[in-house]
N, C-alpha and C. Protein backbone atom coordinates (compact mmCIF):
# COMPACT_ATOMS: atom_id res chain seq x y z
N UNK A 1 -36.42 -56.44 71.33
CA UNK A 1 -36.83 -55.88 70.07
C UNK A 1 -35.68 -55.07 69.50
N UNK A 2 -35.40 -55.35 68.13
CA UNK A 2 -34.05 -54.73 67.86
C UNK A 2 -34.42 -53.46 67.74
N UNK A 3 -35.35 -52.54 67.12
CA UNK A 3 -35.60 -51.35 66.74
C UNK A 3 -35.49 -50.31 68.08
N UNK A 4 -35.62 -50.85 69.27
CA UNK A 4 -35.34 -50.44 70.51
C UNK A 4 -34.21 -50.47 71.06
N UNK A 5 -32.82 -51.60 70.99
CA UNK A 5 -32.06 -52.49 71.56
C UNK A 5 -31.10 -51.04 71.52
N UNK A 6 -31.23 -50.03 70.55
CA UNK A 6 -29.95 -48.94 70.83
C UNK A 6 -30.68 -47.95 71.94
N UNK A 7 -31.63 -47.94 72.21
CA UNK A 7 -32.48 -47.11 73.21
C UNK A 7 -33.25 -47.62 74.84
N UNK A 8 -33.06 -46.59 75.36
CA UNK A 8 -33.50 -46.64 76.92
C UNK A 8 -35.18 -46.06 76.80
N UNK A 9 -35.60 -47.50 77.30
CA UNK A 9 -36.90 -47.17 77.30
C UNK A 9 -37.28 -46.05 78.37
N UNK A 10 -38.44 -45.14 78.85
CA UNK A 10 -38.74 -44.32 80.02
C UNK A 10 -39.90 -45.07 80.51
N UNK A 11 -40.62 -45.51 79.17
CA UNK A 11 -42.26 -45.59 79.71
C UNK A 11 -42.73 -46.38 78.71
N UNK A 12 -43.95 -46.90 78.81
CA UNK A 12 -44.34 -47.94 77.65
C UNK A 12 -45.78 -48.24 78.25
N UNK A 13 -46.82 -48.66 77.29
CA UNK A 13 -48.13 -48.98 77.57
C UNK A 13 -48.69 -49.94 76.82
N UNK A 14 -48.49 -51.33 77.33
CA UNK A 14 -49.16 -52.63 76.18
C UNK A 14 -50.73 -52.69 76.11
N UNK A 15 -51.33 -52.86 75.06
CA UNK A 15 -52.03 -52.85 75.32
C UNK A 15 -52.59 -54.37 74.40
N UNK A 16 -54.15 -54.95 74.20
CA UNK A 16 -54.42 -56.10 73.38
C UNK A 16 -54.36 -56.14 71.83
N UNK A 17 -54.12 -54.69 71.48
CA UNK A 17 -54.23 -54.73 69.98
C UNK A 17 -53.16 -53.92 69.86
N UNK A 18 -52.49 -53.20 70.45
CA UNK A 18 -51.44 -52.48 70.10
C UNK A 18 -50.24 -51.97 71.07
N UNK A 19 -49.74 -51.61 70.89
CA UNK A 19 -48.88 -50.86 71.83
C UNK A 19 -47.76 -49.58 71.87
N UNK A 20 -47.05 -48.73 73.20
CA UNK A 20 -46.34 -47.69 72.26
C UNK A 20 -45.32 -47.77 73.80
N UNK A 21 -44.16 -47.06 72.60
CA UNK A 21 -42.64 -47.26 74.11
C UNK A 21 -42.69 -45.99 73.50
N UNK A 22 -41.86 -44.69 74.98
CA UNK A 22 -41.34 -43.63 75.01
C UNK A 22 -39.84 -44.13 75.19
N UNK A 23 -39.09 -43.63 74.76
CA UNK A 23 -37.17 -43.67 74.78
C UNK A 23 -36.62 -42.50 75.66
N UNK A 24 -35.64 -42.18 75.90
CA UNK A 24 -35.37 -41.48 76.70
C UNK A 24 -34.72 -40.07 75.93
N UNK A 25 -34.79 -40.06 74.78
CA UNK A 25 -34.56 -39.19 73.71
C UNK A 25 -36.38 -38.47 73.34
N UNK A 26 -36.80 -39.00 73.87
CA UNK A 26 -38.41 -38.29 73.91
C UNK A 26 -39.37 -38.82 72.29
N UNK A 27 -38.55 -39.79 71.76
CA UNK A 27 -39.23 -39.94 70.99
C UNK A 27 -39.92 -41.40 71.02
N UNK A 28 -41.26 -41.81 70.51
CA UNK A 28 -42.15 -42.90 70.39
C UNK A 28 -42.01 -43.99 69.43
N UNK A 29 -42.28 -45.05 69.94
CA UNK A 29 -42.50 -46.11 68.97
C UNK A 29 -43.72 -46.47 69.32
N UNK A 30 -44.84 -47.27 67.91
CA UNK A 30 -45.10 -48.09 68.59
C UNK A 30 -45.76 -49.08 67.26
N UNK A 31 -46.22 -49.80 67.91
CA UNK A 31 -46.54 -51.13 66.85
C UNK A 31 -47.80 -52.25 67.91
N UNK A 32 -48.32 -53.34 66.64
CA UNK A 32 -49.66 -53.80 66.55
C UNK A 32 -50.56 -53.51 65.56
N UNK A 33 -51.54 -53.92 65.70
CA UNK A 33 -52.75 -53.80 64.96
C UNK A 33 -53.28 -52.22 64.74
N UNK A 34 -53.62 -52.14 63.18
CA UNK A 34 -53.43 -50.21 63.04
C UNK A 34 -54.75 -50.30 61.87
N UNK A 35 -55.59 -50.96 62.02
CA UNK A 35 -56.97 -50.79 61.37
C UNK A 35 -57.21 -49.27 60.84
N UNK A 36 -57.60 -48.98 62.19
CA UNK A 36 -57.65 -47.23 62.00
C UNK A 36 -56.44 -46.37 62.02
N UNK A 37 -55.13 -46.19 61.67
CA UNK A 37 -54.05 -45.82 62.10
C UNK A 37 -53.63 -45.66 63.08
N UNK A 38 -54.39 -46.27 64.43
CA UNK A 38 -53.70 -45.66 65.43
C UNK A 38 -52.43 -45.81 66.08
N UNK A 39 -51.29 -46.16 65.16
CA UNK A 39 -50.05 -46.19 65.52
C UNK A 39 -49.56 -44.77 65.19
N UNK A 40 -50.08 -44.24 64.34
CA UNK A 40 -49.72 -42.86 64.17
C UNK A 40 -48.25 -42.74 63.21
N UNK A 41 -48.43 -44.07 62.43
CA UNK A 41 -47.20 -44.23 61.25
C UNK A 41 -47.45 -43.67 60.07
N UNK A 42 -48.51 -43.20 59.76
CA UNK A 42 -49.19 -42.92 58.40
C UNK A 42 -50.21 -43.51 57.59
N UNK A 43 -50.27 -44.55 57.79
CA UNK A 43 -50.62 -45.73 56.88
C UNK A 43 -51.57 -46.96 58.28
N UNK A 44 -52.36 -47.89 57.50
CA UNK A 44 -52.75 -48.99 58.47
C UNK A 44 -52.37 -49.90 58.42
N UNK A 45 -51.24 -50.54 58.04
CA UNK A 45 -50.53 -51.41 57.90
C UNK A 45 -50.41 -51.99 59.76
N UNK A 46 -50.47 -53.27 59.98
CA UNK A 46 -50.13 -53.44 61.28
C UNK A 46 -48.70 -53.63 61.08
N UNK A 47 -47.80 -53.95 62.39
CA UNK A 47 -46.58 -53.19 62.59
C UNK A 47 -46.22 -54.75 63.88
N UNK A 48 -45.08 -55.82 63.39
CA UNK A 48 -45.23 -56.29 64.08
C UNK A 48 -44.05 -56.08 65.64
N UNK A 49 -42.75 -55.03 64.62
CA UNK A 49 -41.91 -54.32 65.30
C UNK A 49 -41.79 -53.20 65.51
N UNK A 50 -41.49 -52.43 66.36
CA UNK A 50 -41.97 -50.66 66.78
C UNK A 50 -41.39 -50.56 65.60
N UNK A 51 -42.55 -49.25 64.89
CA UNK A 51 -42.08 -48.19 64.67
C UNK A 51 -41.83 -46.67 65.16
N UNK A 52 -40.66 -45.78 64.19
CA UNK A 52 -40.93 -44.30 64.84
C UNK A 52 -42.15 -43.66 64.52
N UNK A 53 -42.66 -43.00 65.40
CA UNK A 53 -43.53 -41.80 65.25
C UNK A 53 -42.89 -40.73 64.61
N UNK A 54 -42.93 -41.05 63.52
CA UNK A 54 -42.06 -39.28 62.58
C UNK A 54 -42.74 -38.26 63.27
N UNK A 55 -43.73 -38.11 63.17
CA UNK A 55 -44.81 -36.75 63.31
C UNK A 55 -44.82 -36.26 64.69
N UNK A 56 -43.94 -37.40 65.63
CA UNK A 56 -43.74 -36.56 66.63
C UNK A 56 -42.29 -36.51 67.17
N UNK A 57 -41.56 -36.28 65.83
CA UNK A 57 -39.58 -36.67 65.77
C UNK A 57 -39.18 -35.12 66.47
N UNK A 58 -40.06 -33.98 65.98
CA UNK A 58 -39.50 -32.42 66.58
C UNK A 58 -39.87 -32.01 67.77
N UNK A 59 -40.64 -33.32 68.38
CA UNK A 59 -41.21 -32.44 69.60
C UNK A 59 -40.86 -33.26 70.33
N UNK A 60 -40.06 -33.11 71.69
CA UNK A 60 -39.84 -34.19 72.73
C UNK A 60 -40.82 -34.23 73.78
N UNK A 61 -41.33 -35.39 73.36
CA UNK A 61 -41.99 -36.12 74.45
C UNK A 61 -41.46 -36.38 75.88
N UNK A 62 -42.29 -35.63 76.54
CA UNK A 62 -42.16 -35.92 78.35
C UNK A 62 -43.14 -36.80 79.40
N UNK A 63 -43.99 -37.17 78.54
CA UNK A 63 -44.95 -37.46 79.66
C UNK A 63 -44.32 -38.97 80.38
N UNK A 64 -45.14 -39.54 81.39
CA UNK A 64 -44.89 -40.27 82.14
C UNK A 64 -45.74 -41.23 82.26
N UNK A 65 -47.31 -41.37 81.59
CA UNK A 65 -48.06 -42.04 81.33
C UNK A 65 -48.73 -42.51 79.92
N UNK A 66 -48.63 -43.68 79.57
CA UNK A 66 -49.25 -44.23 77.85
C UNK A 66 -50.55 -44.86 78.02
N UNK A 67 -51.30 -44.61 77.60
CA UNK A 67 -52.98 -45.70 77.71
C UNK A 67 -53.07 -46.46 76.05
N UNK A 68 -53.33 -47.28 76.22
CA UNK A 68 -53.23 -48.16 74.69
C UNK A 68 -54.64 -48.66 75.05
N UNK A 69 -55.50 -48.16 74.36
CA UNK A 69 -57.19 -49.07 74.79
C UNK A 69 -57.73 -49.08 73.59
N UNK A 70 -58.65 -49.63 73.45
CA UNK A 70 -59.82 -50.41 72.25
C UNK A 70 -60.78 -49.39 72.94
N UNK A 71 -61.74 -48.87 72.41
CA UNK A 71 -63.04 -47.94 72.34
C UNK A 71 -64.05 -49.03 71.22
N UNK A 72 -65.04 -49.43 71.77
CA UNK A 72 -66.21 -50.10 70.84
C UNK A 72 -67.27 -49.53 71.18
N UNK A 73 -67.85 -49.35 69.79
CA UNK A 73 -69.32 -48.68 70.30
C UNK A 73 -70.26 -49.79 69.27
């Protein structure tokens, strides 16, 4: 994926409708299906190449685990 290809992934979580990579700069991508926004890009546009998470560009991300799941009720 080129939007990645300058970055070291840490962590990443695929999931069936969507998905999200951590970089080693602490910041997120992610892309798929965004009905409800949950790519966290702004907008619901699906996303067929990562995007950045602006909204989380000032805060570095550390964690070590991603869950990407569907919730149906």
């Amino acid at each position: 994926m080129k939007a990645l290809s300058k970055h070291r992934v840490i962590d990443m979580a695929l999931g069936p409708n969507h998905s999200a990579v951590l970089v080693e700069q602490g910041h997120v991508y992610t892309f798929g299906n965004n009905q409800e926004g949950q790519l966290g890009l702004g907008n619901t546009k699906p996303r067929d190449a990562p995007g950045m998470v602006k909204q989380l560009y000032d805060r570095s991300i550390s964690v070590s685990i991603f869950a990407c799941i569907q919730v149906v009720f």
